[in-house]
PDB file of N, CA and C in Angstrom:
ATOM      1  N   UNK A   1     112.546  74.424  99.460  1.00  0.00           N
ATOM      2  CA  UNK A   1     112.389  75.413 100.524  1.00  0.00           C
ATOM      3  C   UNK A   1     113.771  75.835 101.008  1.00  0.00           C
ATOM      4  N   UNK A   2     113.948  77.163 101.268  1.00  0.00           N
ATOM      5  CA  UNK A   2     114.757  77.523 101.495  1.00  0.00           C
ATOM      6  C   UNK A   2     115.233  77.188 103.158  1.00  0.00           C
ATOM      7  N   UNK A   3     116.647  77.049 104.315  1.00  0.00           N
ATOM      8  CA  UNK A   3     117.480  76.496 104.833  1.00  0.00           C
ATOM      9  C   UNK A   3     117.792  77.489 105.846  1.00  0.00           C
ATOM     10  N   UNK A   4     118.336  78.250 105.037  1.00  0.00           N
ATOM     11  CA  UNK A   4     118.798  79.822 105.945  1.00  0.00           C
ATOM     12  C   UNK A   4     118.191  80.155 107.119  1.00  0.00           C
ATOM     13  N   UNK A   5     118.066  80.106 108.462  1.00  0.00           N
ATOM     14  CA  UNK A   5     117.533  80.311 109.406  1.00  0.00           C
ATOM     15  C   UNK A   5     117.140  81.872 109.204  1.00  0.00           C
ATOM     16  N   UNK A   6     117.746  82.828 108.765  1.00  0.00           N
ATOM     17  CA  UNK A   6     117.885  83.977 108.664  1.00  0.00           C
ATOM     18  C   UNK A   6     117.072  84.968 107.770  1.00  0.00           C
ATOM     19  N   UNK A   7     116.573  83.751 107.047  1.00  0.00           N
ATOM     20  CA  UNK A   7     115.269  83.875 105.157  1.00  0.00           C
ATOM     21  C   UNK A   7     114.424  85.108 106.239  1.00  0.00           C
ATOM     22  N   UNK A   8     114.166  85.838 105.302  1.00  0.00           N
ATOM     23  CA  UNK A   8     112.931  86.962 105.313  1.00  0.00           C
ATOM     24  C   UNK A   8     112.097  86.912 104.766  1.00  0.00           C
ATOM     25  N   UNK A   9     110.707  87.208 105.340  1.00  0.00           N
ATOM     26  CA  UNK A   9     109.530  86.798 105.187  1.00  0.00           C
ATOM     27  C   UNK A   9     109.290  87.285 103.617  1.00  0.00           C
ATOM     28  N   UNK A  10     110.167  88.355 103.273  1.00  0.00           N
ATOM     29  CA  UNK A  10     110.106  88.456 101.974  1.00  0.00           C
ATOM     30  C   UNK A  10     110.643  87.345 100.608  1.00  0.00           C
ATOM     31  N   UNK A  11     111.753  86.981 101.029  1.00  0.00           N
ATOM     32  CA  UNK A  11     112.284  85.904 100.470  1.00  0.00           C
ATOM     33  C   UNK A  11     111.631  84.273 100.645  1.00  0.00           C
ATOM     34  N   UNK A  12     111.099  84.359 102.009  1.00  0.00           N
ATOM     35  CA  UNK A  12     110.459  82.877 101.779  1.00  0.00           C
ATOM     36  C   UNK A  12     109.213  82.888 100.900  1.00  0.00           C
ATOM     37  N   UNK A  13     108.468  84.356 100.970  1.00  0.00           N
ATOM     38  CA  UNK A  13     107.027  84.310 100.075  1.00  0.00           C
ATOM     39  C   UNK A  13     107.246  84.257  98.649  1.00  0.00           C
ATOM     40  N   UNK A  14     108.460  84.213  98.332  1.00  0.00           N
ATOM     41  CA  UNK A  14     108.860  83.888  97.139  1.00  0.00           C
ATOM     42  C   UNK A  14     109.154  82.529  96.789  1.00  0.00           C
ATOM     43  N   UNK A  15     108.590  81.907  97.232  1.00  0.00           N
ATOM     44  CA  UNK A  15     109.261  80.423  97.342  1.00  0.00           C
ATOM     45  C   UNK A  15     107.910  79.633  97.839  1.00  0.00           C
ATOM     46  N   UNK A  16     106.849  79.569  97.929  1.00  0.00           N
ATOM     47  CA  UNK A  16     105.641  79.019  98.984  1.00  0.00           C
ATOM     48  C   UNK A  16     104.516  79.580  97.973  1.00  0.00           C
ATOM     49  N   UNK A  17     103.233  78.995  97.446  1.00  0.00           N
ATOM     50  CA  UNK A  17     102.436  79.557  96.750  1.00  0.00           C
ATOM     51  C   UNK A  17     101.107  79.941  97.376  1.00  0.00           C
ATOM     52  N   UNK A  18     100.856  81.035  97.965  1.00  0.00           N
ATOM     53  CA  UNK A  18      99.966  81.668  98.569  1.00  0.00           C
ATOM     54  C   UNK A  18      98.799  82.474  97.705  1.00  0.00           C
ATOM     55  N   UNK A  19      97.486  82.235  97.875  1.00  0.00           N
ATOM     56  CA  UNK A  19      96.549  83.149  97.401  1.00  0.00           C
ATOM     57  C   UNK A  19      96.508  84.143  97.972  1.00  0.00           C
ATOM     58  N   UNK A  20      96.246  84.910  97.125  1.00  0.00           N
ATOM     59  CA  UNK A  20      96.116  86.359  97.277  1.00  0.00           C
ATOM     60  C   UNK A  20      95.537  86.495  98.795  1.00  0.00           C
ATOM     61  N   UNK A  21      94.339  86.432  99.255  1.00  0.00           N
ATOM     62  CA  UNK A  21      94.252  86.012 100.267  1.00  0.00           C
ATOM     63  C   UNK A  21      94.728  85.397 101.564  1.00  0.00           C
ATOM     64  N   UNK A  22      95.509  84.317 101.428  1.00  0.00           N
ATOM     65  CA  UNK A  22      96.163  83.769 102.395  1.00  0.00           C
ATOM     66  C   UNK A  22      97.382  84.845 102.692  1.00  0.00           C
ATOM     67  N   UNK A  23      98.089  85.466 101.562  1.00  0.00           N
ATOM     68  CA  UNK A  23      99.146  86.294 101.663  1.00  0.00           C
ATOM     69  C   UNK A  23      98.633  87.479 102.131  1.00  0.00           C
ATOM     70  N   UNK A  24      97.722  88.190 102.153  1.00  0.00           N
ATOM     71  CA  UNK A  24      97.212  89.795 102.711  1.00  0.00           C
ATOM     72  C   UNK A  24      96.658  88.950 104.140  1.00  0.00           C
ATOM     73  N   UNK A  25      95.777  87.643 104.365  1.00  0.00           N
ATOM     74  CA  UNK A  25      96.133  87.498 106.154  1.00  0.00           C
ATOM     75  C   UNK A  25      97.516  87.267 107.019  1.00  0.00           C
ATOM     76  N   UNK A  26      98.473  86.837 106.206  1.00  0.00           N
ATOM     77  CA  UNK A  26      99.617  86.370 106.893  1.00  0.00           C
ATOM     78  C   UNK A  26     100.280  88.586 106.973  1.00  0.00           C
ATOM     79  N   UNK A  27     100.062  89.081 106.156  1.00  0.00           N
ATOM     80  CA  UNK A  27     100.908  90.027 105.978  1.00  0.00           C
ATOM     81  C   UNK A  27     100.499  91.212 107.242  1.00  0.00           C
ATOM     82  N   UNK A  28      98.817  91.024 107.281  1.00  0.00           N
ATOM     83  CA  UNK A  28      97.956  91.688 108.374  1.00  0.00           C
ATOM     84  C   UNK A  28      98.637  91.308 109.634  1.00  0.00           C
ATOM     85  N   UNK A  29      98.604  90.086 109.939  1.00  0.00           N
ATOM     86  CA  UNK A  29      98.739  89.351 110.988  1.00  0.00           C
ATOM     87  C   UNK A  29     100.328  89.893 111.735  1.00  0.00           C
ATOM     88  N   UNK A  30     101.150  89.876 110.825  1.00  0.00           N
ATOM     89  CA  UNK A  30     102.554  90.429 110.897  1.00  0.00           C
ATOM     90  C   UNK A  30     102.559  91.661 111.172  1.00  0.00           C
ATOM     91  N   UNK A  31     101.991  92.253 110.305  1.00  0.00           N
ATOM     92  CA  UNK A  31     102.049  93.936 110.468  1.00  0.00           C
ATOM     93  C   UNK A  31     101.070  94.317 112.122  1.00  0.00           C
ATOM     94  N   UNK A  32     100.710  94.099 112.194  1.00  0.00           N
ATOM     95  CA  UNK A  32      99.516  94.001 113.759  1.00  0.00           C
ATOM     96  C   UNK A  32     100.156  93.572 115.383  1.00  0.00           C
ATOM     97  N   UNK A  33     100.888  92.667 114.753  1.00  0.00           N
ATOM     98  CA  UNK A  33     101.608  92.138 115.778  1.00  0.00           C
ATOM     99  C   UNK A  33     103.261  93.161 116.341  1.00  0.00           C
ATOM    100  N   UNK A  34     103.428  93.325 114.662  1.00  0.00           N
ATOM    101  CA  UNK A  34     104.597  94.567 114.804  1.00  0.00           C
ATOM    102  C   UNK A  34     104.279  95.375 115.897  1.00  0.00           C
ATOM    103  N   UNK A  35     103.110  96.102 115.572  1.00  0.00           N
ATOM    104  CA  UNK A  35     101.989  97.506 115.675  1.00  0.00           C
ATOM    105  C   UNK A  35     102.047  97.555 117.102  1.00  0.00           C
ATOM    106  N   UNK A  36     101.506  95.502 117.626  1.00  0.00           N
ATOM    107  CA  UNK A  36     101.026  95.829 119.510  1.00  0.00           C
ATOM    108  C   UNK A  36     102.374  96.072 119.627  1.00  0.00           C
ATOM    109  N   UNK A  37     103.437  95.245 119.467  1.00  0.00           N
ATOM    110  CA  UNK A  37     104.471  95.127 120.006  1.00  0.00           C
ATOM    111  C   UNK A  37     105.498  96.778 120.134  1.00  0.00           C
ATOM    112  N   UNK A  38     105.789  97.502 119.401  1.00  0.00           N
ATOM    113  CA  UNK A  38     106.056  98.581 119.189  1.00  0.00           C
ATOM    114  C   UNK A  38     104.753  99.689 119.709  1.00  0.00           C
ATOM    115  N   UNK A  39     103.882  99.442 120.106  1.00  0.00           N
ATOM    116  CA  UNK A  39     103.170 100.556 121.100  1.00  0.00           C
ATOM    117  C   UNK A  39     103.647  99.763 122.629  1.00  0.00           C
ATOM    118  N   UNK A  40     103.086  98.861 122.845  1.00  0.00           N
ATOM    119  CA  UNK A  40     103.556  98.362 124.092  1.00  0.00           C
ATOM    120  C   UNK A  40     105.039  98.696 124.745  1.00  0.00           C
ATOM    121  N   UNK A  41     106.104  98.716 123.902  1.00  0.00           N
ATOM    122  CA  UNK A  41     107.498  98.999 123.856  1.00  0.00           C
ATOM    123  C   UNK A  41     107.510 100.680 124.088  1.00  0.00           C
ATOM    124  N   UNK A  42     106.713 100.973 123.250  1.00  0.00           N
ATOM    125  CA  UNK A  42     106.902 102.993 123.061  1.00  0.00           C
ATOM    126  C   UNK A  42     106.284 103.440 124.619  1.00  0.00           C
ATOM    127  N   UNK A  43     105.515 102.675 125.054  1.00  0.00           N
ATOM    128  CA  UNK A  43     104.999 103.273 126.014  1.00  0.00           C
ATOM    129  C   UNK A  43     105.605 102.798 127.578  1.00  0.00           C
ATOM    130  N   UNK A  44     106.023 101.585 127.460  1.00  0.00           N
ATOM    131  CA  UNK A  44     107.406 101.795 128.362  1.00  0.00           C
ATOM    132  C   UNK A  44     106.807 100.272 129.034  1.00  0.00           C
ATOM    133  N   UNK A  45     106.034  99.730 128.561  1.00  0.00           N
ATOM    134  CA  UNK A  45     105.444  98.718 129.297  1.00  0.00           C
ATOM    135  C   UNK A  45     105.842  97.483 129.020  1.00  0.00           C
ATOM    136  N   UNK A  46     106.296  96.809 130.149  1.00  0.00           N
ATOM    137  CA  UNK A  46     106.395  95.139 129.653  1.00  0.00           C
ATOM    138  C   UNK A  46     105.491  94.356 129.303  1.00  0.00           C
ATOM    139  N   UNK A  47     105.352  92.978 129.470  1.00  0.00           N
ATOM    140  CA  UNK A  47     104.418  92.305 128.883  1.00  0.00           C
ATOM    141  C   UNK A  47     103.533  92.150 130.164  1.00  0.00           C
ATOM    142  N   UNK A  48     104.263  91.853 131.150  1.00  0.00           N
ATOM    143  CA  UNK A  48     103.679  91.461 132.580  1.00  0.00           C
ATOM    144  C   UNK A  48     102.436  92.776 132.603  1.00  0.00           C
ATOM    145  N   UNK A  49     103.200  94.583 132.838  1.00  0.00           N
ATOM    146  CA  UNK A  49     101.920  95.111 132.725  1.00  0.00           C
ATOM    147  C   UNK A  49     101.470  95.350 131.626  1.00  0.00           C
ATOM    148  N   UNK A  50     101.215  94.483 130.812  1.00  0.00           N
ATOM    149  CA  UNK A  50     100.322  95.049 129.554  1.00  0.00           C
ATOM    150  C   UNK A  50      99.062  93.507 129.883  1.00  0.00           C
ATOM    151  N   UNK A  51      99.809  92.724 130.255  1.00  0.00           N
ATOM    152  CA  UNK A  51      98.703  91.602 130.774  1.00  0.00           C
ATOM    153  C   UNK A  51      97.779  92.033 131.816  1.00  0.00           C
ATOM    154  N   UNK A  52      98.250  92.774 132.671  1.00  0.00           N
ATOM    155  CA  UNK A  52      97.587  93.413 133.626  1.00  0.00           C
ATOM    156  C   UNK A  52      96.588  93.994 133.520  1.00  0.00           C
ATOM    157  N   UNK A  53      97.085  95.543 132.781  1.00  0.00           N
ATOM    158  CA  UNK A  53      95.629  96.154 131.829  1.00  0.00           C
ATOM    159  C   UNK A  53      94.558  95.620 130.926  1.00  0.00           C
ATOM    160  N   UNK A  54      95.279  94.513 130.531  1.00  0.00           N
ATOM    161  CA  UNK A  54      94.220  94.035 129.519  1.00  0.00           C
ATOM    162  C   UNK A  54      93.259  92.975 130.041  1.00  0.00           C
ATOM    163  N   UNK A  55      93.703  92.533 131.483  1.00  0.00           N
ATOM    164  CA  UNK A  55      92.997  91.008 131.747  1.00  0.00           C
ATOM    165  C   UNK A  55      93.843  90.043 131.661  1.00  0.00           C
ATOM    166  N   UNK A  56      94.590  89.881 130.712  1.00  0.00           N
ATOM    167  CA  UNK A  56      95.194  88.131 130.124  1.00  0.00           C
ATOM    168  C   UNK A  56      96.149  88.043 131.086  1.00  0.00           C
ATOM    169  N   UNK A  57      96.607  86.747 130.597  1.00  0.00           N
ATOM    170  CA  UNK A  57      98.267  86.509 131.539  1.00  0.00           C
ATOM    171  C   UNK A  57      99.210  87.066 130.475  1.00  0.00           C
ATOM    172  N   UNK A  58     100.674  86.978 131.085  1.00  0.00           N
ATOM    173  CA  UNK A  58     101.873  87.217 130.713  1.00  0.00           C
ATOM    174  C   UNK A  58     102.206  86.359 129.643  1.00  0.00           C
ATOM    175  N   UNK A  59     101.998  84.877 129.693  1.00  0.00           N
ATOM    176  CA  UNK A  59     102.483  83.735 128.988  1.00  0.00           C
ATOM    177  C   UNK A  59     101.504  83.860 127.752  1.00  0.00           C
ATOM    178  N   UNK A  60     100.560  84.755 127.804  1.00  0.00           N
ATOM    179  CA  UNK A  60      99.498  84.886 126.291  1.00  0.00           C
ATOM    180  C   UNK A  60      99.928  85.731 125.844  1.00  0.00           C
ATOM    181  N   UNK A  61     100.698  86.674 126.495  1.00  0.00           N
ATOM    182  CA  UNK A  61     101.164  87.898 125.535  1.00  0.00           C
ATOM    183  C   UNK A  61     102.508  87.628 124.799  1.00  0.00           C
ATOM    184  N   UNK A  62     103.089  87.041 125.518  1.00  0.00           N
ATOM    185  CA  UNK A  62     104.496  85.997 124.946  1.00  0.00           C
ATOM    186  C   UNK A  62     104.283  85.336 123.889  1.00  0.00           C
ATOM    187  N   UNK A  63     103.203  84.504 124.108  1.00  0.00           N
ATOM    188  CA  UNK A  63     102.860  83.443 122.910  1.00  0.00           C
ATOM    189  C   UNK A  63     102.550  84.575 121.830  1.00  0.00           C
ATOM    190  N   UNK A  64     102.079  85.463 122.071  1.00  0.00           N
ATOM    191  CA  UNK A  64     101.521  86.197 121.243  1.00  0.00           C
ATOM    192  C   UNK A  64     102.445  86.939 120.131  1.00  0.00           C
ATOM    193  N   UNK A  65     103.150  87.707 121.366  1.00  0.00           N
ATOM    194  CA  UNK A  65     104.301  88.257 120.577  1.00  0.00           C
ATOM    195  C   UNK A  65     105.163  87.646 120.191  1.00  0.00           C
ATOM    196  N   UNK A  66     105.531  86.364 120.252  1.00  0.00           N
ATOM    197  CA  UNK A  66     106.083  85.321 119.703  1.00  0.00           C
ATOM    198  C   UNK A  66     105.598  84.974 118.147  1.00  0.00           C
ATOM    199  N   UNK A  67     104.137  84.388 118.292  1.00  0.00           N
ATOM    200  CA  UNK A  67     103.943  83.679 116.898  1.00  0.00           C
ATOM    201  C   UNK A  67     102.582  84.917 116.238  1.00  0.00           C
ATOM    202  N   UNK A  68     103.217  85.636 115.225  1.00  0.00           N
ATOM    203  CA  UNK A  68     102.612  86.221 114.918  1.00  0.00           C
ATOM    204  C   UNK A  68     100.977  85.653 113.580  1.00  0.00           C
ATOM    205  N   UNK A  69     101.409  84.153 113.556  1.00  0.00           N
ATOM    206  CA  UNK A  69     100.406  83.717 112.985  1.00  0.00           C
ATOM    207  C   UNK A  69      99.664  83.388 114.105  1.00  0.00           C
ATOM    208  N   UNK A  70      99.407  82.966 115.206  1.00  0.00           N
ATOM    209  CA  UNK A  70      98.037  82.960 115.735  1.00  0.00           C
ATOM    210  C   UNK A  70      97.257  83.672 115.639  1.00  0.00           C
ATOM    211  N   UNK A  71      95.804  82.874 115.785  1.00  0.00           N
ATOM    212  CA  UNK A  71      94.898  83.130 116.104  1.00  0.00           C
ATOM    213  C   UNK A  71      94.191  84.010 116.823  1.00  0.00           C
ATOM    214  N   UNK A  72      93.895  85.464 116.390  1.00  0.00           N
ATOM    215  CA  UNK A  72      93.500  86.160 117.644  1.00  0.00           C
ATOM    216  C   UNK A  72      92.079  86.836 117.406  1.00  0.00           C
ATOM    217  N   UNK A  73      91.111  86.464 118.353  1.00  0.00           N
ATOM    218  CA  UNK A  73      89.977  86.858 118.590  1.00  0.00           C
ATOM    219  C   UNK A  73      89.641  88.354 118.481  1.00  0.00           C
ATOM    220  N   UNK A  74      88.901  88.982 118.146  1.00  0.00           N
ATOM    221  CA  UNK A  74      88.480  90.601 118.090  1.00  0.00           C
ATOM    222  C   UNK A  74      88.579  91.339 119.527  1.00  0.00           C
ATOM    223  N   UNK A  75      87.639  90.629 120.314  1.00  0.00           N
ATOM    224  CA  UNK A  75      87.359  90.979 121.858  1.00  0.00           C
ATOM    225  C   UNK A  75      88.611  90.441 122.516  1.00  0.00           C
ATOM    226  N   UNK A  76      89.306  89.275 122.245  1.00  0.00           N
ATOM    227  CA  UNK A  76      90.886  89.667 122.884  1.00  0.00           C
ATOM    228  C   UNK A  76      91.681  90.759 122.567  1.00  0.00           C
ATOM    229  N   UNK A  77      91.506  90.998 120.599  1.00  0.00           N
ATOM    230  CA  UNK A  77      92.607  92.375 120.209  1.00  0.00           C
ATOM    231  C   UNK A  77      92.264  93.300 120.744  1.00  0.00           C
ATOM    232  N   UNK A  78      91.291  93.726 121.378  1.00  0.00           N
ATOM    233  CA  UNK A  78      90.507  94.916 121.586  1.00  0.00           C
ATOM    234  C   UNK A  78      91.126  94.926 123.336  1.00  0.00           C
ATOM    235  N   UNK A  79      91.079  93.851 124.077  1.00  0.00           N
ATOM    236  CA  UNK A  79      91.297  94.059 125.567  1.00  0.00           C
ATOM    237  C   UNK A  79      93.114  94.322 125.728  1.00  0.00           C
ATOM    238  N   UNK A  80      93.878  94.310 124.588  1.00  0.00           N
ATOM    239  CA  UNK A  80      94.744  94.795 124.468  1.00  0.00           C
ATOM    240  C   UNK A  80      94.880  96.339 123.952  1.00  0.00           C
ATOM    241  N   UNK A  81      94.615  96.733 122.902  1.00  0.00           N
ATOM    242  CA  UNK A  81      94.234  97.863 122.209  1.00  0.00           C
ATOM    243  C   UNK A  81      93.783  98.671 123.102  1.00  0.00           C
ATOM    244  N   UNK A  82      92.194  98.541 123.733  1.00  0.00           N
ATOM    245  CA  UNK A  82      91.940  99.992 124.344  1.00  0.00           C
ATOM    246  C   UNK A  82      92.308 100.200 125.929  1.00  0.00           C
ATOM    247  N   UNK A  83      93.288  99.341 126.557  1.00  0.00           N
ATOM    248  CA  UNK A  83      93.638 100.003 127.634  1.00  0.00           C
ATOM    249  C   UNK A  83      95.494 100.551 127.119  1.00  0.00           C
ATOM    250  N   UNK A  84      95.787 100.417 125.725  1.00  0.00           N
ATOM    251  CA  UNK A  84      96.939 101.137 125.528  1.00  0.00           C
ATOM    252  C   UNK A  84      96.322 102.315 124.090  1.00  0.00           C
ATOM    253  N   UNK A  85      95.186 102.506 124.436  1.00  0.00           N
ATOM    254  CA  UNK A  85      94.520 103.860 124.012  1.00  0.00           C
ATOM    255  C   UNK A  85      94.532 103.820 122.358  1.00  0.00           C
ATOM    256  N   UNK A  86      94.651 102.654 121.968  1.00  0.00           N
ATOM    257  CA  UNK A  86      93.976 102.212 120.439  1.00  0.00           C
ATOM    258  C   UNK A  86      92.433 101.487 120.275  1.00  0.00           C
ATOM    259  N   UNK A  87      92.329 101.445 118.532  1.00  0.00           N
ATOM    260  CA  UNK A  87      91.153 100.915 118.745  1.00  0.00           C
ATOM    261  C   UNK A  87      91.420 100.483 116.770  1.00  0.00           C
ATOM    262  N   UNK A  88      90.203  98.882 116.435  1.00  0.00           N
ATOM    263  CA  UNK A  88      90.619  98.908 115.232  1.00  0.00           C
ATOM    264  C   UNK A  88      89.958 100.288 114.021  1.00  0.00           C
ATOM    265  N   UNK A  89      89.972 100.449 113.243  1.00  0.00           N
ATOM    266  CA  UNK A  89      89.505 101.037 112.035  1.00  0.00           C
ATOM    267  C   UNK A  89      89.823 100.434 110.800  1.00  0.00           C
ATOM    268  N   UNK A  90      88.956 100.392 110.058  1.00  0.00           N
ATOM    269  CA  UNK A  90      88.675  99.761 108.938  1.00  0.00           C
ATOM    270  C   UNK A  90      88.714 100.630 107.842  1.00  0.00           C
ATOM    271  N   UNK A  91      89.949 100.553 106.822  1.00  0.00           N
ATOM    272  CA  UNK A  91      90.281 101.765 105.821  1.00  0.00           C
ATOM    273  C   UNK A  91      90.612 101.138 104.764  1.00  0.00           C
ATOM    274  N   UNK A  92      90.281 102.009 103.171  1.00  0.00           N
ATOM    275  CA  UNK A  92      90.484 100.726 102.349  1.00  0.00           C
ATOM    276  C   UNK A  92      91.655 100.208 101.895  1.00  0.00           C
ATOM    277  N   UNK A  93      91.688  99.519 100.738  1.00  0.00           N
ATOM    278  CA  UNK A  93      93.368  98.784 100.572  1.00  0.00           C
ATOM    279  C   UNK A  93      93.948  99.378  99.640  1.00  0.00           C
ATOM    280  N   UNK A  94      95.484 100.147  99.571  1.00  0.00           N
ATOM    281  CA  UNK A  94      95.952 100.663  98.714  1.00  0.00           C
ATOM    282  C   UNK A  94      96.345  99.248  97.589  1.00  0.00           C
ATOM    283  N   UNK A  95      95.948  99.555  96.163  1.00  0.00           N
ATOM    284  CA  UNK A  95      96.021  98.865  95.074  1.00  0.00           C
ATOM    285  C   UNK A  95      97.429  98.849  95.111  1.00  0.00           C
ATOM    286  N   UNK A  96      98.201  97.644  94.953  1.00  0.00           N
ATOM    287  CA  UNK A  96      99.384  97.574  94.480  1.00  0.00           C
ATOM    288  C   UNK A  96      99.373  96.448  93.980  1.00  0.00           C
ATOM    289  N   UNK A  97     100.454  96.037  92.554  1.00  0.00           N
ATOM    290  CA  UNK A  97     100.450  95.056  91.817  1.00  0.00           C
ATOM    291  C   UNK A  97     101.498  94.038  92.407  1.00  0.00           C
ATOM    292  N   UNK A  98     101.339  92.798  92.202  1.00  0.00           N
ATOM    293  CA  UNK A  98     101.957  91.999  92.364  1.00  0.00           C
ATOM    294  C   UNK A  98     102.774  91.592  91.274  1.00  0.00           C
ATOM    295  N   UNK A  99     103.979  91.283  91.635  1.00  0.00           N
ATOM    296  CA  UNK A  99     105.640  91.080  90.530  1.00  0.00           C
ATOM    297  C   UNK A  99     104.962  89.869  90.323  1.00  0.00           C
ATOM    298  N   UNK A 100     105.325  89.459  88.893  1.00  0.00           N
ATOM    299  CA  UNK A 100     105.553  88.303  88.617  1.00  0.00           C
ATOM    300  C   UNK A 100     106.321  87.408  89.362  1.00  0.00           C
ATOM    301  N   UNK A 101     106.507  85.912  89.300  1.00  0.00           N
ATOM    302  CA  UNK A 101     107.599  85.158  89.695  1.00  0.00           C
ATOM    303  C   UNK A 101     108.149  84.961  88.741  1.00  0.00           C
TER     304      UNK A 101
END
């Protein structure tokens, strides 16, 4: 395993043997978390009021935006999402091949 504090998620998945599966949830999970974090940011809001609108505390949105592998419930993503005027949709998966190692 690679050392580098600095490794990118691209470079460590090269190194760790993930099913196809496990690798498209970790990649969702990342990309989603990007997604809240960069609307929340675009729209000028901290975490404090984005906890606000949504119900939760501050310290869940932290954790949140912190570890992008947790665990997150539908009806929690959603009490985030539609008071910053999103919602999910379900679209299919562009085919792309996977490189050899």
């Amino acid at each position: 395993m690679m050392e580098n504090k600095n490794t990118t998620w691209e470079e460590l998945r090269k190194h760790i043997d993930l099913t196809p599966e496990e690798e498209a949830e970790i990649d969702f999970k990342v990309e989603l978390m990007g997604k809240l974090i960069e609307t929340r940011k675009a729209k000028g809001l901290t975490q404090e009021e984005t906890a606000k609108i949504s119900g939760l505390k501050q310290s869940f949105i932290a954790r949140l935006e912190k570890d992008a592998k947790r665990a997150l419930q539908v009806d929690t993503l959603l009490k985030i999402l539609l008071p910053l005027g999103y919602k999910i949709e379900i679209v299919p998966i562009k085919k792309t091949r996977r490189k050899p190692a």
